[in-house]
C-alpha atoms as a PDB file:
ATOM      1  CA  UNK A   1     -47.168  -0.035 -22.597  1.00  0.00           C
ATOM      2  CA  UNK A   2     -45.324   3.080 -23.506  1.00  0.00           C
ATOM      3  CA  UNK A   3     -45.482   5.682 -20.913  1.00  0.00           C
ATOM      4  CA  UNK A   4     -46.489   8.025 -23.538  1.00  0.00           C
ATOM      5  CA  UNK A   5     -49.717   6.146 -24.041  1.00  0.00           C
ATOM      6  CA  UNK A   6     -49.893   5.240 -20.393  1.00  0.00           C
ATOM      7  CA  UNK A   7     -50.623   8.951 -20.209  1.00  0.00           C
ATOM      8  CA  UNK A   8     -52.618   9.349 -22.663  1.00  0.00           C
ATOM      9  CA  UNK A   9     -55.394   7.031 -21.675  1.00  0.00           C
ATOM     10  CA  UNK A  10     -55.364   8.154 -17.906  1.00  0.00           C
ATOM     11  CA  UNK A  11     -55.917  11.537 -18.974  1.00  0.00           C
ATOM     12  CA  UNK A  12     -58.813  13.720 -17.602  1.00  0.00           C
ATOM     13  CA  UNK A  13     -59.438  16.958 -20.117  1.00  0.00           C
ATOM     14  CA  UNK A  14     -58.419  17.166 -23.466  1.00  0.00           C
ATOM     15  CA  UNK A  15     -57.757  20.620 -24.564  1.00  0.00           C
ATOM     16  CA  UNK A  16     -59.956  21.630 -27.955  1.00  0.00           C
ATOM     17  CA  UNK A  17     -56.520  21.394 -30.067  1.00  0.00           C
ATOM     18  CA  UNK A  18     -56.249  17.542 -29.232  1.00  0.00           C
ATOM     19  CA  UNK A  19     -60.195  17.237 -29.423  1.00  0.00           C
ATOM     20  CA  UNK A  20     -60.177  18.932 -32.940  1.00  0.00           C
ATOM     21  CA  UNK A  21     -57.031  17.298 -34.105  1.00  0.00           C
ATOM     22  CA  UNK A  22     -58.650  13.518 -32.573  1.00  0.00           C
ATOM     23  CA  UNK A  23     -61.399  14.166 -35.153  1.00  0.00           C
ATOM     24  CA  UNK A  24     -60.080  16.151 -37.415  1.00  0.00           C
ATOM     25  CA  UNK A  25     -62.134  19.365 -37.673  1.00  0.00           C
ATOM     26  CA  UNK A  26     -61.518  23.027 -36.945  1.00  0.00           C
ATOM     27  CA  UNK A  27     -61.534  24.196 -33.463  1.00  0.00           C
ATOM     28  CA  UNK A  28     -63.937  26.747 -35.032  1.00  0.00           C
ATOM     29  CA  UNK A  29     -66.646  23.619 -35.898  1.00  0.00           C
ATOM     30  CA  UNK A  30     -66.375  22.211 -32.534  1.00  0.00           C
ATOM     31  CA  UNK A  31     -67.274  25.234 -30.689  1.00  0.00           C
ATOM     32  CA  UNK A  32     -70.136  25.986 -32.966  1.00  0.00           C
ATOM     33  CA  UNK A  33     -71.482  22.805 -32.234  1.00  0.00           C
ATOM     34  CA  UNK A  34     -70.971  23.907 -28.791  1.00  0.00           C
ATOM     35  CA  UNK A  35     -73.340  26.493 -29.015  1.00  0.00           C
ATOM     36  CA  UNK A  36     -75.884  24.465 -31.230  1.00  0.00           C
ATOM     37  CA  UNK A  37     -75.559  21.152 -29.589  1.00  0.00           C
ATOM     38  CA  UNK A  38     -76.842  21.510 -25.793  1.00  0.00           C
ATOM     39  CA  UNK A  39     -75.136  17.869 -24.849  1.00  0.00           C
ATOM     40  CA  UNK A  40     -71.998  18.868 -25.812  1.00  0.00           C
ATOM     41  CA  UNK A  41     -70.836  21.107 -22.754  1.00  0.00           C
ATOM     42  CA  UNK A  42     -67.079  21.058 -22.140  1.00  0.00           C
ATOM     43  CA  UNK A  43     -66.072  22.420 -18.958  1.00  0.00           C
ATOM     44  CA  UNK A  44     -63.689  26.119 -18.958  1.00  0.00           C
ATOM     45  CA  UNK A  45     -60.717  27.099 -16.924  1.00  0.00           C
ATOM     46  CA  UNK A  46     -59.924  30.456 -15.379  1.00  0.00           C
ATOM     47  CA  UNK A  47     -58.200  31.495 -18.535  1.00  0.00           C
ATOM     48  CA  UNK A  48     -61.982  30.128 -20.300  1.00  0.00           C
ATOM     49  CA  UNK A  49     -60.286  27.694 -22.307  1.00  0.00           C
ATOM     50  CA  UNK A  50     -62.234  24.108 -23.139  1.00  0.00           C
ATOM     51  CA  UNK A  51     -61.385  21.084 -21.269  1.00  0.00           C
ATOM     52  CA  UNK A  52     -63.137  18.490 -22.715  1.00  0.00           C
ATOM     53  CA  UNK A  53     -63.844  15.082 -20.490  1.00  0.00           C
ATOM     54  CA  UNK A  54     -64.165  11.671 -22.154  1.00  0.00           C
ATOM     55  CA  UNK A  55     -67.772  12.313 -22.016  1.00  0.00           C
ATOM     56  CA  UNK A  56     -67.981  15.432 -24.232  1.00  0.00           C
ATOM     57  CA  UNK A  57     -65.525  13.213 -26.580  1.00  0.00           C
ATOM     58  CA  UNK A  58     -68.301  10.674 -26.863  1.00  0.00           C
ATOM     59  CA  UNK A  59     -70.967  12.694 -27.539  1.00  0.00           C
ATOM     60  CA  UNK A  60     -68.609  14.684 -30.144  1.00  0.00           C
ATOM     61  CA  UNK A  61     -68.352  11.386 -31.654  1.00  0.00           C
ATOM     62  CA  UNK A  62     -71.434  11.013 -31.659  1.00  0.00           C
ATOM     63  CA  UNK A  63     -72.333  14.191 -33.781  1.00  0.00           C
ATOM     64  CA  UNK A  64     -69.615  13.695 -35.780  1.00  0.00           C
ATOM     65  CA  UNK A  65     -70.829  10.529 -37.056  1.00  0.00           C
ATOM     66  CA  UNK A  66     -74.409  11.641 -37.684  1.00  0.00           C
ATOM     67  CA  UNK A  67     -72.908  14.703 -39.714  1.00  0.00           C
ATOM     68  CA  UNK A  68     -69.732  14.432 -41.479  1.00  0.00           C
ATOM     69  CA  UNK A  69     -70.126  10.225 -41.948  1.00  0.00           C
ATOM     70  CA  UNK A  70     -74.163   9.707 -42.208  1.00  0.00           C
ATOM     71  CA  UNK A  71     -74.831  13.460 -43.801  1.00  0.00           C
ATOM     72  CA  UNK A  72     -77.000  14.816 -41.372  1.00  0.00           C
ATOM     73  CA  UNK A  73     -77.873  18.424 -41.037  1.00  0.00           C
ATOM     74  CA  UNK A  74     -77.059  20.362 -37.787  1.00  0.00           C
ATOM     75  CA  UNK A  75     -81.040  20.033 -37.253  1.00  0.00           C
ATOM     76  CA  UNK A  76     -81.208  16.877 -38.701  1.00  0.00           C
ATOM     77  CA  UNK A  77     -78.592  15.391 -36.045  1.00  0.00           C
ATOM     78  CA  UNK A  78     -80.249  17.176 -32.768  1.00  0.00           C
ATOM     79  CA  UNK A  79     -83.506  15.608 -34.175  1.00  0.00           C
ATOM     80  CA  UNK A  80     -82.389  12.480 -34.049  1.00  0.00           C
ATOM     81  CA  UNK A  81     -80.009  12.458 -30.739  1.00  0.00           C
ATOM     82  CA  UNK A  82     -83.057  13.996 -29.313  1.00  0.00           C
ATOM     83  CA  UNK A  83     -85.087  11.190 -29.932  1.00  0.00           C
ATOM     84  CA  UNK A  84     -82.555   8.536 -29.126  1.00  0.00           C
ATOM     85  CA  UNK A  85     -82.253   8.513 -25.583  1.00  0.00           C
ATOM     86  CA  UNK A  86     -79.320   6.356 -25.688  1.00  0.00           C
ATOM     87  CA  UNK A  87     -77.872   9.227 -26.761  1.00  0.00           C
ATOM     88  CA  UNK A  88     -79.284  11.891 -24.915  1.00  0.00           C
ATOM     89  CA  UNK A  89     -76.641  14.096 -22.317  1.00  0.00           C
ATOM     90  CA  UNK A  90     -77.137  12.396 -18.827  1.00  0.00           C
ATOM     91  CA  UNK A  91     -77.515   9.171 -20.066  1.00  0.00           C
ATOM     92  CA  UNK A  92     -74.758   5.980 -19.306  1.00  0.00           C
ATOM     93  CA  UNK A  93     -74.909   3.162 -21.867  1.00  0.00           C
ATOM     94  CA  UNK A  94     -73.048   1.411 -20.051  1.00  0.00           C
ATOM     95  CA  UNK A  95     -75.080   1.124 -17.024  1.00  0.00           C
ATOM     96  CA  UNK A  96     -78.140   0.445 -18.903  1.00  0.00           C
ATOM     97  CA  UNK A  97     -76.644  -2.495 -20.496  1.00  0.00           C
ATOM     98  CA  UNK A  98     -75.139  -3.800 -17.161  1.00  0.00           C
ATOM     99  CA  UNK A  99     -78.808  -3.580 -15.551  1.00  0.00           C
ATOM    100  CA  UNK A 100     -80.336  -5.166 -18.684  1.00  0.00           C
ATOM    101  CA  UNK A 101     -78.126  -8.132 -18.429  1.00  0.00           C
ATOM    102  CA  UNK A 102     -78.917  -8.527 -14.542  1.00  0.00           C
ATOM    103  CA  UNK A 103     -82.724  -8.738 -15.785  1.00  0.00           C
ATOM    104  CA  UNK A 104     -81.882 -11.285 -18.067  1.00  0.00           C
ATOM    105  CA  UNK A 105     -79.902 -13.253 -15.991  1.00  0.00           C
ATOM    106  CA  UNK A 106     -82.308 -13.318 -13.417  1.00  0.00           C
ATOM    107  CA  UNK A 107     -85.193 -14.597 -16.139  1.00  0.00           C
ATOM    108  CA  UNK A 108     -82.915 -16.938 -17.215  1.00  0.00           C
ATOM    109  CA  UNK A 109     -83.033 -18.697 -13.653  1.00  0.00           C
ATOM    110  CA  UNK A 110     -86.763 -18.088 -13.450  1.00  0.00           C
ATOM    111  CA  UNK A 111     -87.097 -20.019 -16.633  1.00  0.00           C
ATOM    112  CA  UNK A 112     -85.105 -22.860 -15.183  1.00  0.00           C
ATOM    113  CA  UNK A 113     -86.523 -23.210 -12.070  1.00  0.00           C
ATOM    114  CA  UNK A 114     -89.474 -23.792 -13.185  1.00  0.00           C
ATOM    115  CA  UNK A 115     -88.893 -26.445 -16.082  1.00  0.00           C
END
């Protein structure tokens, strides 16, 4: 692995110039979804400039997709990350999945127990 992209991927905070150029928008669109867009939070450093985690990237992604790809509006898309709670702020996917395939596994053996 190159160190360059050693680097990359063990990075903490993205600045909104690599956020804006990842996606390919303005900086100017990603901080008014900022302000419309409760979920998307990016932290600020003394100087007030964003620092965006891994998180805010997701759920950039995530609003990205639902507008520019699937042609939402800006209301359109909080309706509908507001009623996915998959994709609400707080939430971890990944977790959920992990849990859900613990409860399976443990019907599975339930199941063959008893045949």
């Amino acid at each position: 692995m190159p160190v360059n992209e050693k680097e990359e991927t063990e990075k903490l905070y993205y600045s909104i110039s690599e956020v804006s150029e990842l996606f390919d928008l303005n900086a100017s669109t990603i901080r008014f979804w900022e302000k419309e867009f409760e979920m998307l939070s990016p932290t600020k450093n003394k100087k007030g400039n964003r620092l965006f985690t891994k998180k805010d990237i997701d759920h950039l992604a995530q609003i990205v997709e639902l507008v520019k790809q699937k042609g939402f509006t800006i209301q359109g898309a909080k309706e509908q990350l507001k009623n996915k709670p998959s994709l609400k702020k707080g939430s971890n996917n990944d977790e959920v999945i992990a849990k859900l395939k613990e409860i399976k596994d443990k019907l599975i053996k339930l199941g063959n127990n008893e045949a």
